[in-house]
C-alpha atoms as a PDB file:
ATOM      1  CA  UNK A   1      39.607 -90.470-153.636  1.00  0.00           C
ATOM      2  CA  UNK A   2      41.351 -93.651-154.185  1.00  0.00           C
ATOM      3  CA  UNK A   3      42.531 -96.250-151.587  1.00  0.00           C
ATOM      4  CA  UNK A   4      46.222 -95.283-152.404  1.00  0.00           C
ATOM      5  CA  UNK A   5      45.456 -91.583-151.837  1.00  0.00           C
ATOM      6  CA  UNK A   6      44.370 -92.524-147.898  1.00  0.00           C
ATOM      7  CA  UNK A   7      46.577 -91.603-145.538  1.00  0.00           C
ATOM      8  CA  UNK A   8      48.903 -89.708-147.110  1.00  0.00           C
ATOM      9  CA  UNK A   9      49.333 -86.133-144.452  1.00  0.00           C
ATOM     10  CA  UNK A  10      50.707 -83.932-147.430  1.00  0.00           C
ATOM     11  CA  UNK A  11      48.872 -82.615-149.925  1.00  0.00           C
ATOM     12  CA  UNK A  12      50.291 -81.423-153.652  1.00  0.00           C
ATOM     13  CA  UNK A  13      49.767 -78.199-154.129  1.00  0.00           C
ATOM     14  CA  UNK A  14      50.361 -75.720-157.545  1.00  0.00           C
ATOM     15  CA  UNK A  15      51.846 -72.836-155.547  1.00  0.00           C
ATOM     16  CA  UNK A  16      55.031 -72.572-153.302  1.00  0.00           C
ATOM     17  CA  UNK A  17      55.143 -72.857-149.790  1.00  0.00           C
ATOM     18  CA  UNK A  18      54.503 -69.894-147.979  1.00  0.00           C
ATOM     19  CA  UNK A  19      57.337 -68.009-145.830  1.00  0.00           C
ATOM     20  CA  UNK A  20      56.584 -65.891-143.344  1.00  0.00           C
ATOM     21  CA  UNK A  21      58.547 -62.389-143.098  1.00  0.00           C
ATOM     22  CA  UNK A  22      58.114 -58.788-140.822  1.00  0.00           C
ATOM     23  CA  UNK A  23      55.870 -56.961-141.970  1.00  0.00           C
ATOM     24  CA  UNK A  24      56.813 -53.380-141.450  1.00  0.00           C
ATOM     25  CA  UNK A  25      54.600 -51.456-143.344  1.00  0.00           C
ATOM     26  CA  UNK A  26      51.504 -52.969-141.320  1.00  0.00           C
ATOM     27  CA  UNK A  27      53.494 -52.089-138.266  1.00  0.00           C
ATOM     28  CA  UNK A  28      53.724 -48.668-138.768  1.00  0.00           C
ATOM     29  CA  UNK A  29      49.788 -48.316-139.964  1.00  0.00           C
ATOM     30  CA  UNK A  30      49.296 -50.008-136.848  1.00  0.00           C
ATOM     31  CA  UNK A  31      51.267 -46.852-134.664  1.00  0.00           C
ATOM     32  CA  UNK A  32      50.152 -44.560-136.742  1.00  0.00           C
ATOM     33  CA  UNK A  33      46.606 -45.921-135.794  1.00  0.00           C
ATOM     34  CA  UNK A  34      47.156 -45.890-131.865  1.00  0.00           C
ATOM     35  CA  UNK A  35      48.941 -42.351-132.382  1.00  0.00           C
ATOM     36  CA  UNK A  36      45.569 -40.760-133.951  1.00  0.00           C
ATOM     37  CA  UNK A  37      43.012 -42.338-131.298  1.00  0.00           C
ATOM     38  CA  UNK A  38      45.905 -41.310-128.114  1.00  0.00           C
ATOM     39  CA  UNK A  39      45.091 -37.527-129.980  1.00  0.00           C
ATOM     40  CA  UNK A  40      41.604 -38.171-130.055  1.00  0.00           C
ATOM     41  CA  UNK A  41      40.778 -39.893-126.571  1.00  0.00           C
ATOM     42  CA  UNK A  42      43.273 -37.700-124.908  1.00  0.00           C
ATOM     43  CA  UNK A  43      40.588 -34.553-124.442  1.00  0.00           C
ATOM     44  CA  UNK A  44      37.395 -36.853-123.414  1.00  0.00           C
ATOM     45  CA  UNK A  45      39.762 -38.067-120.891  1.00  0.00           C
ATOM     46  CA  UNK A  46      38.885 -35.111-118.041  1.00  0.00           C
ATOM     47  CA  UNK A  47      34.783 -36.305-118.888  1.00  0.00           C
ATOM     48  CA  UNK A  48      35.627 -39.698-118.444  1.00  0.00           C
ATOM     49  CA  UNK A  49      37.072 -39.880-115.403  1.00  0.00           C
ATOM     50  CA  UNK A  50      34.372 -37.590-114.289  1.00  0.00           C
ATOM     51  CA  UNK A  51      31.526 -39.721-115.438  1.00  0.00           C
ATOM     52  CA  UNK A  52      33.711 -42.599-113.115  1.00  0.00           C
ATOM     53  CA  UNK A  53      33.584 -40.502-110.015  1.00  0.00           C
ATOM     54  CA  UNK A  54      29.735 -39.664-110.476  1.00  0.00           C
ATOM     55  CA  UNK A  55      29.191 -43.127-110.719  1.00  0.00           C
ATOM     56  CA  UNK A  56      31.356 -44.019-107.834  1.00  0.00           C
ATOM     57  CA  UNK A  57      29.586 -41.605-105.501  1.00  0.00           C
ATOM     58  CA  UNK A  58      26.552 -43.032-107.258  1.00  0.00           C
ATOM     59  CA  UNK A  59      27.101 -46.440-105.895  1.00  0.00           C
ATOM     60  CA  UNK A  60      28.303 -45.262-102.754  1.00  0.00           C
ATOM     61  CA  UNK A  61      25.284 -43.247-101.457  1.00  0.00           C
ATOM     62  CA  UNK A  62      23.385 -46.239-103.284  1.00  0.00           C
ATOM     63  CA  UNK A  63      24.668 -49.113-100.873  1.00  0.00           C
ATOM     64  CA  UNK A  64      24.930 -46.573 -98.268  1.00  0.00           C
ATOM     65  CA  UNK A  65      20.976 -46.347 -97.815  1.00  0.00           C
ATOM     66  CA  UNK A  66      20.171 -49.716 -98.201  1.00  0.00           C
END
């Protein structure tokens, strides 16, 4: 690097600039994505929220006897 080079922000570069634009095919893997685990998490969802209420009742009778 020479002493005229210091300094100097910008950088030359061989390619173009890049500019941003939507991106709509990305957006639609990205629903199609959340669409497929709402079908799959939708049935464990009774089993979860039974697992929470065991462990709630857990916890209670836990700090209940102490």
């Amino acid at each position: 690097m020479s002493a005229d080079d210091e300094g100097h922000p910008l950088i030359n570069m061989v390619t173009a600039p890049y500019r941003s634009h939507a991106d709509e095919e990305m957006t639609l893997v990205g629903l199609v994505y959340g669409l497929v685990l709402l079908v799959v998490m939708l049935p464990l969802l009774p089993f979860l929220v039974l697992i929470w209420i065991l462990v709630a009742i857990r916890n209670a009778a836990a700090g209940a006897s102490a």
